[in-house]
N, C-alpha and C. Protein backbone atom coordinates (compact mmCIF):
# COMPACT_ATOMS: atom_id res chain seq x y z
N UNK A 1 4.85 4.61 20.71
CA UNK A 1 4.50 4.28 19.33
C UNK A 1 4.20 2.78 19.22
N UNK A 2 3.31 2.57 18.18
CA UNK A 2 2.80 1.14 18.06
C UNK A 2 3.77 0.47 16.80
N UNK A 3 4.68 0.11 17.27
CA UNK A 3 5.66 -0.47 16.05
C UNK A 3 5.18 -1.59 15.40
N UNK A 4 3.91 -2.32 15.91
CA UNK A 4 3.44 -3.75 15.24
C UNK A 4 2.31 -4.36 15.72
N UNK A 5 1.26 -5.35 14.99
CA UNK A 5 0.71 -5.53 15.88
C UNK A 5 0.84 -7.07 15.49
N UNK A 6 -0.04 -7.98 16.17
CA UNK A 6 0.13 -9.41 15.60
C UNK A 6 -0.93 -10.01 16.27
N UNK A 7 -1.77 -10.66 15.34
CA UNK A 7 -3.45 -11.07 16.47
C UNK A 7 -4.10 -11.84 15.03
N UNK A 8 -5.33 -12.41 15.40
CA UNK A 8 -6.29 -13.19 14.39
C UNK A 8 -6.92 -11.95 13.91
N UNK A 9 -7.09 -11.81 12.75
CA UNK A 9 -7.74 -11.41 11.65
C UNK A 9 -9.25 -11.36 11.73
N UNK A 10 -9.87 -10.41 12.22
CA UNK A 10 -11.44 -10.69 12.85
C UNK A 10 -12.19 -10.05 11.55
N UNK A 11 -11.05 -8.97 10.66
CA UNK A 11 -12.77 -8.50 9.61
C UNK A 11 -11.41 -8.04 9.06
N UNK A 12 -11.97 -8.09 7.45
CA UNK A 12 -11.10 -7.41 6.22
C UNK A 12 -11.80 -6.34 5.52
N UNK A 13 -11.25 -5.15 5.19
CA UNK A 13 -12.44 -4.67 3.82
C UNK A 13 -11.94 -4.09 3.10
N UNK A 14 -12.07 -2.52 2.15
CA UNK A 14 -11.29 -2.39 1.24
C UNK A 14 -10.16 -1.81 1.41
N UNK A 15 -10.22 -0.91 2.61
CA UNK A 15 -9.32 0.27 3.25
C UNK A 15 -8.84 -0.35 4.74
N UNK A 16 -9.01 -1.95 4.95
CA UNK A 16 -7.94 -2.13 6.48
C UNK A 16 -8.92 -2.99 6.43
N UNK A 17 -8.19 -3.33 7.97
CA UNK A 17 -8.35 -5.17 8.57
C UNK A 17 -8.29 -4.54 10.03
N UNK A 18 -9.32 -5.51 10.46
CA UNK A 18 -9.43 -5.50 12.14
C UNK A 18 -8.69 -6.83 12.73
N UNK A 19 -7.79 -6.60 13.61
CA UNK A 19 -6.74 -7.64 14.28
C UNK A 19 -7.14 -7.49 15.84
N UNK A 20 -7.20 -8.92 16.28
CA UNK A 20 -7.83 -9.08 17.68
C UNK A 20 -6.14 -8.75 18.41
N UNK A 21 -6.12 -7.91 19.59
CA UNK A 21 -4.48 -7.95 19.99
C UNK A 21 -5.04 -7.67 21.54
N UNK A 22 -4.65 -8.61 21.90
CA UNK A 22 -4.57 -8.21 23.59
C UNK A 22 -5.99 -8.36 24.39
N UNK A 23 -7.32 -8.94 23.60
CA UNK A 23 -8.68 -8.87 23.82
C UNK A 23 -9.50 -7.63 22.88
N UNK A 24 -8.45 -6.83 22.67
CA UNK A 24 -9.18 -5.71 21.97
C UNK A 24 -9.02 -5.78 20.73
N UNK A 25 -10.11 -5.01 19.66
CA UNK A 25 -9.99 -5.08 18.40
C UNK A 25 -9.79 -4.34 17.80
N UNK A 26 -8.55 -4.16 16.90
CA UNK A 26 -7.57 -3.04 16.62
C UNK A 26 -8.07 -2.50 15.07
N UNK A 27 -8.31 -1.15 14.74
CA UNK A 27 -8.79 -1.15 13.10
C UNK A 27 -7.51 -0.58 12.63
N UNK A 28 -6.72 -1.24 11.57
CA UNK A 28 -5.34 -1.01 11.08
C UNK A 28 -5.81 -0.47 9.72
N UNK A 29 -5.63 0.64 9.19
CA UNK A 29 -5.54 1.00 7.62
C UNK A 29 -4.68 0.77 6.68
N UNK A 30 -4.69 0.27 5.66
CA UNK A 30 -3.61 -0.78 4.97
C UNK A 30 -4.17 -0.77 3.39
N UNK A 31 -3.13 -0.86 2.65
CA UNK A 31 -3.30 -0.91 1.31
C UNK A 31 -3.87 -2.24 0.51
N UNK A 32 -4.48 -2.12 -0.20
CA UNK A 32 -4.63 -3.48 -0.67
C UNK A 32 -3.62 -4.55 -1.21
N UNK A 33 -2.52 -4.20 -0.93
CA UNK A 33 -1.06 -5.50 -1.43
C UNK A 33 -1.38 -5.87 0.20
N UNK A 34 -1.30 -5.10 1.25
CA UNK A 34 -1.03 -5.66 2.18
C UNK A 34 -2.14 -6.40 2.81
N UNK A 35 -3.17 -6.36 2.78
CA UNK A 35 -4.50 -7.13 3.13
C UNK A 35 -4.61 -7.80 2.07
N UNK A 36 -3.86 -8.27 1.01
CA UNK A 36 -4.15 -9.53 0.07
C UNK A 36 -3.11 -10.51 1.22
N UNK A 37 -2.25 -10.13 1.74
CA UNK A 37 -1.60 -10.99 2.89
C UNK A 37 -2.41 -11.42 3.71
N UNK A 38 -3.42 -10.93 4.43
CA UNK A 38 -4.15 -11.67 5.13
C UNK A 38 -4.94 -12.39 4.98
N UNK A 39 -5.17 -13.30 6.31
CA UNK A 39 -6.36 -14.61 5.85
C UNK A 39 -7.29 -14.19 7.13
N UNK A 40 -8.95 -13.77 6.84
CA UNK A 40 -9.87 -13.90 7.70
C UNK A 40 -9.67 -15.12 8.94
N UNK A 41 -9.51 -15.13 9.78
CA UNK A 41 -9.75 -15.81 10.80
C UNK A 41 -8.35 -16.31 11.19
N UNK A 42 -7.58 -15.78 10.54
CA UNK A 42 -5.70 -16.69 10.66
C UNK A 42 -4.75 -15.55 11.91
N UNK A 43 -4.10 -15.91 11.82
CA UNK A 43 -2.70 -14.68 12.67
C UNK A 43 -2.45 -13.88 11.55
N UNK A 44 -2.02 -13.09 11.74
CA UNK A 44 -1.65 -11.61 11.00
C UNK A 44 -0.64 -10.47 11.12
N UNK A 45 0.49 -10.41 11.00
CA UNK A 45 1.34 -9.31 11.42
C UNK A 45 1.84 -8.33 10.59
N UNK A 46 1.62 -7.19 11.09
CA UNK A 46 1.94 -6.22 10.66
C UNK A 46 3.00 -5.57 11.57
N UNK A 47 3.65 -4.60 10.76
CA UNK A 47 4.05 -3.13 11.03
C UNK A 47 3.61 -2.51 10.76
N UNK A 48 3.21 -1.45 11.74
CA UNK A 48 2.42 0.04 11.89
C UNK A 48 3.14 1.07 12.35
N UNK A 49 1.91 1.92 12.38
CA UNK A 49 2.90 3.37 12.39
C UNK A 49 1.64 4.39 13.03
N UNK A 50 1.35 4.87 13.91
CA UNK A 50 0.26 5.70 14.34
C UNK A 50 0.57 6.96 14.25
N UNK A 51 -0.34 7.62 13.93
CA UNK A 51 -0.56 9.08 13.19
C UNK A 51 -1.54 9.37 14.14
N UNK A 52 -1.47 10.51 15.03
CA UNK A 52 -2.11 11.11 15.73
C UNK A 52 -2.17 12.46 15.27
N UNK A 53 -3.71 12.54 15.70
CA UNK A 53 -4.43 14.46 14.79
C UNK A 53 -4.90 14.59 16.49
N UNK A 54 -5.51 15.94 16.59
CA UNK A 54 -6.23 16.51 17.84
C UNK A 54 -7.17 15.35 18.13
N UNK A 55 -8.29 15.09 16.41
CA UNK A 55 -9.29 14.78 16.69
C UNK A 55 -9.32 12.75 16.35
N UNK A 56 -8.66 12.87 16.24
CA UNK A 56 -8.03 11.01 15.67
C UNK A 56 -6.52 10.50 16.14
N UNK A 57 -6.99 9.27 15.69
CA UNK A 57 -5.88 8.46 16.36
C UNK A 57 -5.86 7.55 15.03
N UNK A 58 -5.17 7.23 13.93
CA UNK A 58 -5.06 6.45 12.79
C UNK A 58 -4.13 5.64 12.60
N UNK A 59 -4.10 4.17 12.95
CA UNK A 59 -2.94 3.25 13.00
C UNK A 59 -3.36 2.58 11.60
N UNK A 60 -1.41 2.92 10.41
CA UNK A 60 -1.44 2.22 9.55
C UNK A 60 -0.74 1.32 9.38
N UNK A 61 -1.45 -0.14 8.76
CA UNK A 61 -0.41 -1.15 8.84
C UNK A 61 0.28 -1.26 7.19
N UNK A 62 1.53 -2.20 7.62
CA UNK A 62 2.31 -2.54 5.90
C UNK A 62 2.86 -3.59 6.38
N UNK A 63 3.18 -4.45 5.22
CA UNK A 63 3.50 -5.83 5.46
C UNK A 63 4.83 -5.99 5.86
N UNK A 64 5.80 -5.48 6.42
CA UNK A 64 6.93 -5.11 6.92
C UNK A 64 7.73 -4.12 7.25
N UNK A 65 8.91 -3.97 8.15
CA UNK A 65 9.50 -2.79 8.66
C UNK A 65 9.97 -1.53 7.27
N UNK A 66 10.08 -2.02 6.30
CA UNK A 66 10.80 -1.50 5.08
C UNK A 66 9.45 0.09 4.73
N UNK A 67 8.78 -0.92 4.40
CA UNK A 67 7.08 -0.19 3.92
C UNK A 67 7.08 0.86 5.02
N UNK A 68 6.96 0.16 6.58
CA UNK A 68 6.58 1.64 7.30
C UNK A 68 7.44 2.50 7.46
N UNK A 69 9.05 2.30 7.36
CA UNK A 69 9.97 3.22 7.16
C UNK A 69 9.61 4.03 6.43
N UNK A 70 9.12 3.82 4.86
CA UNK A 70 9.52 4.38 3.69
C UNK A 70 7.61 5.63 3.87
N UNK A 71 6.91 4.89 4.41
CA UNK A 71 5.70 5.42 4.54
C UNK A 71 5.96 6.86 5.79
N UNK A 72 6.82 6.44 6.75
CA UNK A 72 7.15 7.79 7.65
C UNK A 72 8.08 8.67 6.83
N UNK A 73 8.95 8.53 5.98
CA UNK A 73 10.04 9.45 5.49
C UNK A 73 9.34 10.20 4.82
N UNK A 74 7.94 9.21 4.05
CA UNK A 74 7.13 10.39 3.00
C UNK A 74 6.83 11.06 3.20
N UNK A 75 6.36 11.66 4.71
CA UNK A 75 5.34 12.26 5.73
C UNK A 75 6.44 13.46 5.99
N UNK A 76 7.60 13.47 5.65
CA UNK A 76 8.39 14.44 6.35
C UNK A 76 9.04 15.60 4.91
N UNK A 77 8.20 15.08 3.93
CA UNK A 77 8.33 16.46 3.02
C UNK A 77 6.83 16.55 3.01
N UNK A 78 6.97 17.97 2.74
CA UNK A 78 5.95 19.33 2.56
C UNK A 78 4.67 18.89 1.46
N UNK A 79 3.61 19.15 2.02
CA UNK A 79 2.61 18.43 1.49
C UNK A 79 2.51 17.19 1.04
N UNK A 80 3.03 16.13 1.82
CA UNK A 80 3.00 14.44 1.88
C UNK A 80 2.19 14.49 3.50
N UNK A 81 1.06 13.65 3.57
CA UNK A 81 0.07 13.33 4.69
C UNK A 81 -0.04 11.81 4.83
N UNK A 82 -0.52 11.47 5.76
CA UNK A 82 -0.45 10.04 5.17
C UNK A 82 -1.08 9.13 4.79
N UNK A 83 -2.54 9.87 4.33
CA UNK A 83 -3.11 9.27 3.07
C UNK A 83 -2.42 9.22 2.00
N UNK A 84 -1.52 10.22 1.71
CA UNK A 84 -0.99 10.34 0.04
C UNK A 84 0.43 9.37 0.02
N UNK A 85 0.67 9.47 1.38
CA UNK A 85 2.26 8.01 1.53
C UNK A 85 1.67 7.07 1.58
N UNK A 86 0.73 6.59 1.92
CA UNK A 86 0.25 5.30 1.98
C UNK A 86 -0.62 5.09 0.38
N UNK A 87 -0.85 6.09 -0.30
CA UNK A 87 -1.54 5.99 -1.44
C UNK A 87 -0.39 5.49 -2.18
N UNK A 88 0.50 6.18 -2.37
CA UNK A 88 2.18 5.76 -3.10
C UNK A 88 2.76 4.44 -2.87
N UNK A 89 2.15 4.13 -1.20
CA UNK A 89 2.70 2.47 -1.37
C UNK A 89 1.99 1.76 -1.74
N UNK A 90 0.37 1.93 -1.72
CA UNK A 90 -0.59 1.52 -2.57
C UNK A 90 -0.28 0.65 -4.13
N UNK A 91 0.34 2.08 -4.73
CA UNK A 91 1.37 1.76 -6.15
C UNK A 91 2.37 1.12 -6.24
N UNK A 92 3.46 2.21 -5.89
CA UNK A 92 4.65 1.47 -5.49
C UNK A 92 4.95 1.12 -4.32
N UNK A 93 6.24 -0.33 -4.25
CA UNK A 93 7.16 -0.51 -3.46
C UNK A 93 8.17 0.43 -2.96
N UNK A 94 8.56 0.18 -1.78
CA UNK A 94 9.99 1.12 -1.17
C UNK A 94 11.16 1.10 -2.35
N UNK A 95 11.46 0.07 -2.98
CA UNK A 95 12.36 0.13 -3.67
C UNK A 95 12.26 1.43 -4.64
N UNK A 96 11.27 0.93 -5.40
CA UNK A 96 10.77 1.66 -6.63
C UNK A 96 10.84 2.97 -6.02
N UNK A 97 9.83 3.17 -4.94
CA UNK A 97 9.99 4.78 -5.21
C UNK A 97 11.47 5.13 -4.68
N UNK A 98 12.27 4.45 -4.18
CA UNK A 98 13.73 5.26 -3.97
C UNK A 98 14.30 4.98 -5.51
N UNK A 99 14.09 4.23 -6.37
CA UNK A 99 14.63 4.44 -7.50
C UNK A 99 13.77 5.97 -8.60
N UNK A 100 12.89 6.12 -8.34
CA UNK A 100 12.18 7.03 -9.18
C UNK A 100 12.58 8.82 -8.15
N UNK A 101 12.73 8.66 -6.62
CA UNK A 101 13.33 9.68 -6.67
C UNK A 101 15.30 9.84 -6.81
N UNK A 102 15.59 8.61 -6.86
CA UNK A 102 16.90 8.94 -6.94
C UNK A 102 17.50 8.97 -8.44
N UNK A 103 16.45 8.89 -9.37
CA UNK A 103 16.52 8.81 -10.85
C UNK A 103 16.00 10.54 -11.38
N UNK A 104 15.13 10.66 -10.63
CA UNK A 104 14.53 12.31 -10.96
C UNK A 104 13.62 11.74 -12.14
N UNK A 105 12.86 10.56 -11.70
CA UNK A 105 11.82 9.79 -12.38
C UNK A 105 10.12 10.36 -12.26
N UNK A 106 9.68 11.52 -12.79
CA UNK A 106 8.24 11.94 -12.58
C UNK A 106 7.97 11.46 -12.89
N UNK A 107 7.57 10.81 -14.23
CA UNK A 107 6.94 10.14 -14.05
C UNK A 107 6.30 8.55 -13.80
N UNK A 108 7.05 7.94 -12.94
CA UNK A 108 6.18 6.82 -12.31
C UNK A 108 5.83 7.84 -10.91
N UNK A 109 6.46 8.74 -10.54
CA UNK A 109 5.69 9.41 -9.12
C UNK A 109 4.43 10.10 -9.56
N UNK A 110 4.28 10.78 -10.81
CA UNK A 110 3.01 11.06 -10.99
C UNK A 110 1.85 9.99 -11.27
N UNK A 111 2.29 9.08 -11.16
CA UNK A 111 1.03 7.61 -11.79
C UNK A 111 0.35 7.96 -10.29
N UNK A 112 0.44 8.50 -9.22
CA UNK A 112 0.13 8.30 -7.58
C UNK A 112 -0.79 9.40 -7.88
N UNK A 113 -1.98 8.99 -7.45
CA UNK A 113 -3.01 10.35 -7.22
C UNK A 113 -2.85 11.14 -6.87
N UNK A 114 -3.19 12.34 -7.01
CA UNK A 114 -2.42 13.37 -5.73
C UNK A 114 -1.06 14.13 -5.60
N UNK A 115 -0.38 12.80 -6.90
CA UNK A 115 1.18 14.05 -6.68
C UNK A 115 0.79 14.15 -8.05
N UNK A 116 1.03 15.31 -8.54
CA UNK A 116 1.10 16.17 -9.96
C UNK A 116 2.79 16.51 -10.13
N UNK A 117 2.93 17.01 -11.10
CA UNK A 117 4.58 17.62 -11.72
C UNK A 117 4.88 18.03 -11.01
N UNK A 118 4.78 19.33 -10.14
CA UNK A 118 5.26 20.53 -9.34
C UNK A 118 5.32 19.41 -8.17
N UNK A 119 4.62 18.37 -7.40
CA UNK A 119 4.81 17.91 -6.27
C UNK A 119 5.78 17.01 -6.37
N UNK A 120 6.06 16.20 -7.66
CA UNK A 120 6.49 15.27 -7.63
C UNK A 120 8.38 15.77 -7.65
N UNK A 121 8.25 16.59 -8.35
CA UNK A 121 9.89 17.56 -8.26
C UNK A 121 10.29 17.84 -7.13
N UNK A 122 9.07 18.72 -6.26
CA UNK A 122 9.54 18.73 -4.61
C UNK A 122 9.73 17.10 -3.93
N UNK A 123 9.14 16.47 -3.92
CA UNK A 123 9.24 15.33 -3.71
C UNK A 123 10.58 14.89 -3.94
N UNK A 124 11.60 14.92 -5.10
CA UNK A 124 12.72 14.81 -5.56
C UNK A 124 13.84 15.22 -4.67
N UNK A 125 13.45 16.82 -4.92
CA UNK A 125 14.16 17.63 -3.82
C UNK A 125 14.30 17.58 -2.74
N UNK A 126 13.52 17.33 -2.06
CA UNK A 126 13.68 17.13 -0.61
C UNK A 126 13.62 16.02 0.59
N UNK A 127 13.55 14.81 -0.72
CA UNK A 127 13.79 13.19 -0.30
C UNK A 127 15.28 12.84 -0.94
N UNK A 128 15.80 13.51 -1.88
CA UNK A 128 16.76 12.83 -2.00
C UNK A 128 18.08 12.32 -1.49
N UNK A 129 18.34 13.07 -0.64
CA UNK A 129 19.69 12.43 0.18
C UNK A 129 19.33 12.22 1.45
N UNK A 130 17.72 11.95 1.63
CA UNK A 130 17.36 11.33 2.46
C UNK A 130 16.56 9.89 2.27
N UNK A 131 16.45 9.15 0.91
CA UNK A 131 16.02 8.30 0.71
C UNK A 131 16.42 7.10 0.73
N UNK A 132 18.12 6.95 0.49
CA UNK A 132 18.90 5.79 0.54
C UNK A 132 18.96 5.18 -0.98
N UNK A 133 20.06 4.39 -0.90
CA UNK A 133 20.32 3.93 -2.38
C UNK A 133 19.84 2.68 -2.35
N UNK A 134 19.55 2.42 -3.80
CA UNK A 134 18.93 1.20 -4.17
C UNK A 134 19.61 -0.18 -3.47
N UNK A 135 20.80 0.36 -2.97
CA UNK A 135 21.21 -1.23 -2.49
C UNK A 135 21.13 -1.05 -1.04
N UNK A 136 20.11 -0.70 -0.58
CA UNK A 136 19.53 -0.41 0.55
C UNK A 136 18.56 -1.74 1.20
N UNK A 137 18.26 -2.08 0.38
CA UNK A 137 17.25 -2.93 0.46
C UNK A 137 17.42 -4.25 0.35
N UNK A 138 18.78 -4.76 0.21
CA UNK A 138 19.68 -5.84 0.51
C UNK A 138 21.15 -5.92 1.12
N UNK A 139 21.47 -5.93 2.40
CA UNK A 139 22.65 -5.23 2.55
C UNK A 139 23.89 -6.09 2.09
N UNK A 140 24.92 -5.16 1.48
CA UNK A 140 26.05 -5.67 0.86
C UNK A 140 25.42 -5.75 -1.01
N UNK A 141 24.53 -5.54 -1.48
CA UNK A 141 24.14 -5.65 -2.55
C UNK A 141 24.22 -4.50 -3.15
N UNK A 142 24.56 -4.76 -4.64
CA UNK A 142 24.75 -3.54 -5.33
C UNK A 142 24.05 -3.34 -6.46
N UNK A 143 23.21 -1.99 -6.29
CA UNK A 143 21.97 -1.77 -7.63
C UNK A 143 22.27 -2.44 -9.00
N UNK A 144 20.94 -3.56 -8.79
CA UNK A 144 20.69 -3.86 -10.03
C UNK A 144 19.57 -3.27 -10.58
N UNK A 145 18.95 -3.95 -11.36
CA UNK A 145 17.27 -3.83 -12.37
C UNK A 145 16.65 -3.64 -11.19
N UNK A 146 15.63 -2.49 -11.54
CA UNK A 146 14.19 -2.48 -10.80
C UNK A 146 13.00 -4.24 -10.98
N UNK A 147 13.11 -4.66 -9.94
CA UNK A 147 11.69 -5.80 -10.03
C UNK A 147 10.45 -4.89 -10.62
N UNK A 148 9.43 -5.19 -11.62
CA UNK A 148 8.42 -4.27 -11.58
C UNK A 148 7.35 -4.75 -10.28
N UNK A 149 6.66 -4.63 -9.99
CA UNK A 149 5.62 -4.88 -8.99
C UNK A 149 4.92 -5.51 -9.53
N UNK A 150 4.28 -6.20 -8.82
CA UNK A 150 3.33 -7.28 -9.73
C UNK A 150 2.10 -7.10 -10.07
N UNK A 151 1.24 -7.90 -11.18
CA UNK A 151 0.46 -7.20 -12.14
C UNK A 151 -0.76 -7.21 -11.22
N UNK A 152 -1.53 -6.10 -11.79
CA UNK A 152 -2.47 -5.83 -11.41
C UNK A 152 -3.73 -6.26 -11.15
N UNK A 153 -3.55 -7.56 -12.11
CA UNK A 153 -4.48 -8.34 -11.83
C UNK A 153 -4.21 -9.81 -10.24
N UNK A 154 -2.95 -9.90 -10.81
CA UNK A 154 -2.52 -10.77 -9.20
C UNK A 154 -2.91 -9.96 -8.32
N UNK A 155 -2.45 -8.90 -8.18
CA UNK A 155 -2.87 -8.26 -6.76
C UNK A 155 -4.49 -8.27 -6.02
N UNK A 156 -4.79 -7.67 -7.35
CA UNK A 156 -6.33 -7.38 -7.04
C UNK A 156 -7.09 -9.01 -7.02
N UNK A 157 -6.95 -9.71 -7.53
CA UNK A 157 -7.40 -11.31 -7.35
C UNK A 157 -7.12 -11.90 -5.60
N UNK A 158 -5.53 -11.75 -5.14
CA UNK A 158 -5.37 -11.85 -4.46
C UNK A 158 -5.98 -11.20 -2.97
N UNK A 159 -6.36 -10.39 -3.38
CA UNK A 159 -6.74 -9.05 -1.96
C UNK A 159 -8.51 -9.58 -2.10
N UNK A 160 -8.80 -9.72 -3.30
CA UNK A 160 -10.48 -10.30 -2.98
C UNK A 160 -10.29 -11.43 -2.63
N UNK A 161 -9.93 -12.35 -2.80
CA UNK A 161 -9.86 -14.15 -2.42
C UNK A 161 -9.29 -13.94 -0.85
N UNK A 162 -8.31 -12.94 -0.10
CA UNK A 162 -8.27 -12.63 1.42
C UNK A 162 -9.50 -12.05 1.52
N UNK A 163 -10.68 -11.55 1.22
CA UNK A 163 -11.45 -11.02 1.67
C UNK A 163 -13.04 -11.82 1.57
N UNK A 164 -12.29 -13.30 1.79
CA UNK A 164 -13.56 -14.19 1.53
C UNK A 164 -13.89 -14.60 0.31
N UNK A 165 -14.15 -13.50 -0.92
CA UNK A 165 -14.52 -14.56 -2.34
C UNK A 165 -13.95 -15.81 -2.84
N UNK A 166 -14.63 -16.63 -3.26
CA UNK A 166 -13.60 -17.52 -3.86
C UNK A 166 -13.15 -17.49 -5.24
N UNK A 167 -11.99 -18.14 -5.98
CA UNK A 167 -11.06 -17.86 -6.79
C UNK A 167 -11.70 -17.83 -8.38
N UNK A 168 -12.91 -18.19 -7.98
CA UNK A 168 -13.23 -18.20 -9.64
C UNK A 168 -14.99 -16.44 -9.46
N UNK A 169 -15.27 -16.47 -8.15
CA UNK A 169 -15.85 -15.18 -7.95
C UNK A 169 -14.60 -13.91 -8.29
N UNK A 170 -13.44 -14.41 -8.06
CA UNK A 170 -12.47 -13.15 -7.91
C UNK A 170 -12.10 -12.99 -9.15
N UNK A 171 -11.84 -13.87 -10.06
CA UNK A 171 -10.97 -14.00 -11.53
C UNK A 171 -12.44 -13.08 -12.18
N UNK A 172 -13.60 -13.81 -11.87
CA UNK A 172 -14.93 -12.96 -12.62
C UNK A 172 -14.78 -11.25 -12.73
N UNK A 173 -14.54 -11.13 -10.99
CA UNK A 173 -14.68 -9.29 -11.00
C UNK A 173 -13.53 -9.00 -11.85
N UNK A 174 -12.25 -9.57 -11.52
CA UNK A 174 -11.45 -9.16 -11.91
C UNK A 174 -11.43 -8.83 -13.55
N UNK A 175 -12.04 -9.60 -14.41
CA UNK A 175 -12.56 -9.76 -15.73
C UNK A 175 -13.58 -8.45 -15.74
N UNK A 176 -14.11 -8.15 -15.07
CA UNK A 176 -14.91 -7.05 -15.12
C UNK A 176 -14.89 -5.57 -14.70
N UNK A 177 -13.30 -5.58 -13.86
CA UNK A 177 -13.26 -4.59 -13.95
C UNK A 177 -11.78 -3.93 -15.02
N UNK A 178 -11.74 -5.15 -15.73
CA UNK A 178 -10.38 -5.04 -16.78
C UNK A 178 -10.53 -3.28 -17.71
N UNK A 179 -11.83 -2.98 -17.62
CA UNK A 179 -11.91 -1.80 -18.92
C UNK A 179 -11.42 -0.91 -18.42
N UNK A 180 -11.90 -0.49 -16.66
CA UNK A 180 -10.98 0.42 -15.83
C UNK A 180 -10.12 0.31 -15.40
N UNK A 181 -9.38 -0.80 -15.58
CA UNK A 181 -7.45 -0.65 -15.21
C UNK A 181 -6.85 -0.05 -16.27
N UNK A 182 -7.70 -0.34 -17.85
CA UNK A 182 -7.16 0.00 -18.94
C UNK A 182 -6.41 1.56 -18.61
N UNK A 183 -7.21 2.29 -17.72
CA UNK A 183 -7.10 4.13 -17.12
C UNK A 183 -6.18 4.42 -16.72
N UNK A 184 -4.99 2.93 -16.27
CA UNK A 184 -4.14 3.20 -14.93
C UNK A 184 -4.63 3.60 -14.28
N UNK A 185 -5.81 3.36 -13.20
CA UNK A 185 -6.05 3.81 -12.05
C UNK A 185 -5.54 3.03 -11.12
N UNK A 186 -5.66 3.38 -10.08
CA UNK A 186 -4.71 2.37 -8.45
C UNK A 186 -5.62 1.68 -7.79
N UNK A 187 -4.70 0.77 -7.64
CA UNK A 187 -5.46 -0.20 -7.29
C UNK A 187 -6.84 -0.61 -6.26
N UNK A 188 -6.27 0.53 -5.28
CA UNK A 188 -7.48 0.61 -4.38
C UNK A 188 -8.57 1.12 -5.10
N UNK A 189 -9.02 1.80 -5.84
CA UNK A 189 -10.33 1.79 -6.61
C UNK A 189 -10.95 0.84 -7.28
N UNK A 190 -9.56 -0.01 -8.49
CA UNK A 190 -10.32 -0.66 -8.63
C UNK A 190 -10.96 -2.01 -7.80
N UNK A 191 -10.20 -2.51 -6.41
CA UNK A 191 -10.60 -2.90 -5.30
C UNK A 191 -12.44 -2.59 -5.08
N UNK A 192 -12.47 -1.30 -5.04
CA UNK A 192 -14.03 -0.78 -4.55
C UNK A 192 -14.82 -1.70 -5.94
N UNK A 193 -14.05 -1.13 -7.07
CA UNK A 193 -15.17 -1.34 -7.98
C UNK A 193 -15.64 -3.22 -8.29
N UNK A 194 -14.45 -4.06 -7.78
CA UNK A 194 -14.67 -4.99 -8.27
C UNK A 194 -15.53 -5.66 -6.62
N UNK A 195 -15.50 -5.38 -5.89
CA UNK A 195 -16.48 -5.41 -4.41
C UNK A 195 -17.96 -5.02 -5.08
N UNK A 196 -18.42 -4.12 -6.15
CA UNK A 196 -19.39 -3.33 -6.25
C UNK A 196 -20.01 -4.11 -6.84
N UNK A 197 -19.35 -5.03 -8.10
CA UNK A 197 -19.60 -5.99 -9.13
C UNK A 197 -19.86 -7.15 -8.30
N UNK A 198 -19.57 -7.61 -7.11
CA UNK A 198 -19.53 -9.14 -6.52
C UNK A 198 -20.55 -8.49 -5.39
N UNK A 199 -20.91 -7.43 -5.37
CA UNK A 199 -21.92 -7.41 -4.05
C UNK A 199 -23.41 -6.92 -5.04
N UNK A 200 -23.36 -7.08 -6.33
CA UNK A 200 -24.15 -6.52 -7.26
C UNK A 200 -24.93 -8.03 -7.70
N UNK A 201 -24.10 -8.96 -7.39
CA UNK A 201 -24.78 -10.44 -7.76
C UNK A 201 -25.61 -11.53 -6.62
């Protein structure tokens, strides 16, 4: 298994980053929180996690050991793949979603594309005393307040300005694609859409 990789940053785009490792050039699939971490042409480390099919080989990265933990546990209830775990960390953090299944919280698990009511209950069921408690995530610490995740516009500003624009091209899209966040949609779309608006000029 590929537990990590760590190399210069050779290409970013909306759905992953190519990392130079070893002479070769690695294509990592990654959410947009986590490629707002990277800098084109800088060092880069991730944790990954490779998902092997008959016909593919799909290495995903997250900006630390926590993320790819929480991204393999998703994979191990019944209809979770790991487009739809990596879509969830897309949204949420590890924290969050162990607080929303250890709360029997649908809905912030339904805000995630893809899980509806009926999934998000199984989801409940069959992560829960396998998810860990909120004070998991600091050891010796004992559950406080959920952090919310940060706004949607930092993120998405951030992940275009790693992807080359500069800060007043990024604040623009970002201004432009304000009517469709209004939807709650996730972030990786509106990612595409505000790329669509800056490759439109």
């Amino acid at each position: 298994m590929i537990a990590g990789v760590r190399g210069q940053v050779l290409a970013l785009g909306p759905d992953g980053a190519v990392i130079e490792l070893g002479g070769l050039a690695i294509t990592v699939q990654c959410t947009p929180g986590t490629l707002a971490r990277l800098r084109l042409g800088e060092t880069g480390r991730l944790s990954t996690s490779l998902v092997v099919r008959e016909d593919s080989l799909t290495l995903y990265g997250f900006a630390d050991d926590d993320e790819r933990e929480m991204f393999e546990l998703l994979q191990t209830a019944n209809g979770v793949g790991p487009r739809l775990a990596q879509a969830m960390l897309a949204i949420h953090p590890p924290r969050e979603i162990r607080r929303a299944v250890a709360t029997a919280d649908i809905a912030t698990l339904t805000r995630v594309s893809g899980v509806g009511r009926k999934g998000a209950e199984k989801l409940i069921v069959e992560l829960r005393d396998r998810i860990g408690s909120l004070s998991d995530d600091v050891p010796g610490a004992t559950p406080g307040p959920i952090t919310p995740s940060a706004p949607w516009r930092d993120q998405l500003r951030q992940a275009l300005v790693g992807l080359g624009w500069t800060a007043r091209e990024a604040d623009d899209a970002v201004t432009a694609v304000e009517p469709e966040a209004a939807a709650d949609v996730e972030l990786a779309v509106l990612l595409r859409s505000a790329l669509r608006v800056l490759g439109n000029r």
